[in-house]
C-alpha atoms as a PDB file:
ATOM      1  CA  UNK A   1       2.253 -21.317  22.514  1.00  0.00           C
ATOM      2  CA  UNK A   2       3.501 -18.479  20.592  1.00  0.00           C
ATOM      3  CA  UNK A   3       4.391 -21.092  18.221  1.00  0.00           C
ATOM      4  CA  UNK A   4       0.946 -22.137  17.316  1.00  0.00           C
ATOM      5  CA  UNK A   5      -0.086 -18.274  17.587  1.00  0.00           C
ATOM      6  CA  UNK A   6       2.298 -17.428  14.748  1.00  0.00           C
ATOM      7  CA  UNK A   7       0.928 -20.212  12.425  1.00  0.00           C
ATOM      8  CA  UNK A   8      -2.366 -18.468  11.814  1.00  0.00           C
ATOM      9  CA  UNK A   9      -0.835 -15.165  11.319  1.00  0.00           C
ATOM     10  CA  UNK A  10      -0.312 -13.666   7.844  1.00  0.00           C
ATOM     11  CA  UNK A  11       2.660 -11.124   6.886  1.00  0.00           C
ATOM     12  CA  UNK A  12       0.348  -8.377   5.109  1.00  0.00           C
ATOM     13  CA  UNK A  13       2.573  -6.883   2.208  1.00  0.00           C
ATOM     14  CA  UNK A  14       1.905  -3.662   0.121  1.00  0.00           C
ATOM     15  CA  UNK A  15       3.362  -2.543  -2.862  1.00  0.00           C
ATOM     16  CA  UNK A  16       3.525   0.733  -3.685  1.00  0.00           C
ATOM     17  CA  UNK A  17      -0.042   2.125  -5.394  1.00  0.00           C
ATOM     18  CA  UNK A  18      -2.032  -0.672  -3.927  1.00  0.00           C
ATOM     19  CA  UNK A  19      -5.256   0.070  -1.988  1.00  0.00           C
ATOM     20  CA  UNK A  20      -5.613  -0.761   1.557  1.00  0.00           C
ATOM     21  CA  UNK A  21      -8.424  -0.374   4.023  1.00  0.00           C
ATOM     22  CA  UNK A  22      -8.008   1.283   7.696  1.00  0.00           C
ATOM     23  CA  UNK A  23      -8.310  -0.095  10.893  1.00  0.00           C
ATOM     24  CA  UNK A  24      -9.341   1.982  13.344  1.00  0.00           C
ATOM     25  CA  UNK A  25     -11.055   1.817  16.420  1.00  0.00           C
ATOM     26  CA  UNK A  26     -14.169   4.032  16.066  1.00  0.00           C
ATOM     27  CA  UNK A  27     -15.001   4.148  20.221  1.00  0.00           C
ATOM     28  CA  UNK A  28     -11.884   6.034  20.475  1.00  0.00           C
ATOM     29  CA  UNK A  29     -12.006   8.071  17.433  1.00  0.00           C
ATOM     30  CA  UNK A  30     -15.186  10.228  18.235  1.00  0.00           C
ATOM     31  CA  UNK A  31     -15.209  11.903  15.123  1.00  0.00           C
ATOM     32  CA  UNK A  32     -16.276   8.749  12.796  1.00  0.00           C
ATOM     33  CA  UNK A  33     -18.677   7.764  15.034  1.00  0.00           C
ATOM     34  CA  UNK A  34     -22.128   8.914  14.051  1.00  0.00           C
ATOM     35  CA  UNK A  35     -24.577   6.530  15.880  1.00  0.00           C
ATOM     36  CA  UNK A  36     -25.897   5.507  19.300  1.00  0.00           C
ATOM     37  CA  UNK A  37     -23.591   2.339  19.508  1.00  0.00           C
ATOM     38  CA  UNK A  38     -20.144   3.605  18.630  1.00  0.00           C
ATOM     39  CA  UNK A  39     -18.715  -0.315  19.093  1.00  0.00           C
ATOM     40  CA  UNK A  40     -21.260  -1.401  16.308  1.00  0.00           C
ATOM     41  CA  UNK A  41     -20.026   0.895  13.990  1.00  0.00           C
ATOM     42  CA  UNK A  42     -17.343  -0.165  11.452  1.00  0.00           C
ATOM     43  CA  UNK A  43     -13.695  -1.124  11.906  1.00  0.00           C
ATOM     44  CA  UNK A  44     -11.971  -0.754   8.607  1.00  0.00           C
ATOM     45  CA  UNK A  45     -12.417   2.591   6.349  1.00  0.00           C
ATOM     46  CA  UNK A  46     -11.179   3.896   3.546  1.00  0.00           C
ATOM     47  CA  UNK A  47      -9.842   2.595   0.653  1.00  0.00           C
ATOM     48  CA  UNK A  48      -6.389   4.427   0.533  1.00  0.00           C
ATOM     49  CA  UNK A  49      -3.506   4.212  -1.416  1.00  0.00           C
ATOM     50  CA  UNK A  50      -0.022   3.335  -0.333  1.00  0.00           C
ATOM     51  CA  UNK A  51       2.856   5.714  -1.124  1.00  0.00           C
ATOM     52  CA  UNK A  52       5.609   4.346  -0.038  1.00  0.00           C
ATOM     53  CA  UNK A  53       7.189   1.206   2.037  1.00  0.00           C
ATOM     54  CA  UNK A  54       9.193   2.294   5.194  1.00  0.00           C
ATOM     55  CA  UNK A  55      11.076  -0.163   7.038  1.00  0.00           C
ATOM     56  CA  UNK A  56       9.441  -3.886   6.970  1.00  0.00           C
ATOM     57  CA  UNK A  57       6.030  -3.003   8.915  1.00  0.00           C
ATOM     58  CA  UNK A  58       5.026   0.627   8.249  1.00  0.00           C
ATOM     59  CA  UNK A  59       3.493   1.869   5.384  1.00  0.00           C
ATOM     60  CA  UNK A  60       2.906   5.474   4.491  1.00  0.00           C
ATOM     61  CA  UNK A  61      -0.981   6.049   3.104  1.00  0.00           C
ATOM     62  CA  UNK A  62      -2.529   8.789   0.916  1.00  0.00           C
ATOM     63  CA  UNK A  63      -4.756   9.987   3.387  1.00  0.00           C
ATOM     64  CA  UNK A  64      -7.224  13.534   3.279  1.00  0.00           C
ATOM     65  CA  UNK A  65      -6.618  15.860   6.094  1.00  0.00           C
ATOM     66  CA  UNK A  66      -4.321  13.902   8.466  1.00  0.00           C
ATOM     67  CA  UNK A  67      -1.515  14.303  10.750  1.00  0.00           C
ATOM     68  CA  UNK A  68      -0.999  10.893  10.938  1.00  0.00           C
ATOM     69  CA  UNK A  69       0.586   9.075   7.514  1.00  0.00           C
ATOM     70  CA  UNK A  70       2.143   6.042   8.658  1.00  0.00           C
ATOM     71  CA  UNK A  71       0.820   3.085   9.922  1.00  0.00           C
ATOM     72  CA  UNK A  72       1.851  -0.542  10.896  1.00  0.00           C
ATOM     73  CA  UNK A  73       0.562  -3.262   8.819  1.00  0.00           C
ATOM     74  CA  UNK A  74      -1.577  -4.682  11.637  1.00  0.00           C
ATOM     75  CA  UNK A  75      -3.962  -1.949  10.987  1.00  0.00           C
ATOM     76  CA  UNK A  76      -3.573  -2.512   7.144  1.00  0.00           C
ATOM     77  CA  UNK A  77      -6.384  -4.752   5.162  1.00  0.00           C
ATOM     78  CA  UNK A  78      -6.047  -5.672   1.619  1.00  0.00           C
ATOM     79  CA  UNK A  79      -8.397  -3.900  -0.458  1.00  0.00           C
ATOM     80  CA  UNK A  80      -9.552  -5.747  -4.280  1.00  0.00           C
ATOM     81  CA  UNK A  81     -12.198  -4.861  -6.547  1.00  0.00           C
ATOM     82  CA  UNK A  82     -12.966  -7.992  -8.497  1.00  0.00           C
ATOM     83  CA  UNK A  83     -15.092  -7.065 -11.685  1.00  0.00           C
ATOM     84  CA  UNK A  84     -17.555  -9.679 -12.837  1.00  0.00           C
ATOM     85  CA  UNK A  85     -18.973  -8.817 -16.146  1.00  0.00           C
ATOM     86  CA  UNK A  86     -21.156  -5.719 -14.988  1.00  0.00           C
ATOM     87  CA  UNK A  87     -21.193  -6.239 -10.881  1.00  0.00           C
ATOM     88  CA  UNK A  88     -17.937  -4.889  -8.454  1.00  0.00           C
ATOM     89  CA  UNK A  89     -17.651  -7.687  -6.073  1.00  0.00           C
ATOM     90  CA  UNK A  90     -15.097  -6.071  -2.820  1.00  0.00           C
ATOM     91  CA  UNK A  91     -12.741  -8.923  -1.965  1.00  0.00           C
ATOM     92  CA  UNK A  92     -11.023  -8.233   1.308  1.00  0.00           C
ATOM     93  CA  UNK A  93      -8.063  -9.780   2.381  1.00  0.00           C
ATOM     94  CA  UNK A  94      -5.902 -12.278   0.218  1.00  0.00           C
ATOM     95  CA  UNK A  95      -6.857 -13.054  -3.453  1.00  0.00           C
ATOM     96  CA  UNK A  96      -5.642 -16.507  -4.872  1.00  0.00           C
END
């Protein structure tokens, strides 16, 4: 089973001054959540930049005003701005 688990799963890699969106889980941070239905609200924020690659997983992010600085890269999205002539298209995830 774990087998067929692994197969859709994706190794998310930074490099150093890349941008990468949050994931956090807004019911349990109280502070980001500003309306009525806290699970409505969004999962990923930011778009922060990585500073530095520690270990294989964890990733240390320029963040404003935080304890925390490292996370894992399960809670790490790949952020891209894709310019098309005079629009910003936001590409999450892998670009090909």
């Amino acid at each position: 089973m774990k087998f067929y688990a692994d197969k859709k799963r994706k190794q998310a890699t930074f490099k150093v001054e890349d941008s990468a969106l949050l994931k956090l889980q807004p019911y349990a941070q109280s502070s980001l959540v500003n309306g009525l239905f806290p699970t409505l609200v969004m999962k990923y924020f930011g778009s922060y930049k990585v500073l530095e690659k520690i270990g294989k997983a964890v990733y240390k992010l320029d963040l404003p005003d935080s304890d925390r600085e490292r996370f894992d890269q399960t809670q790490l999205r790949a952020y891209r701005v894709l310019v098309l002539g005079d629009k910003q298209v936001i590409v999450r995830g892998e670009m090909s």
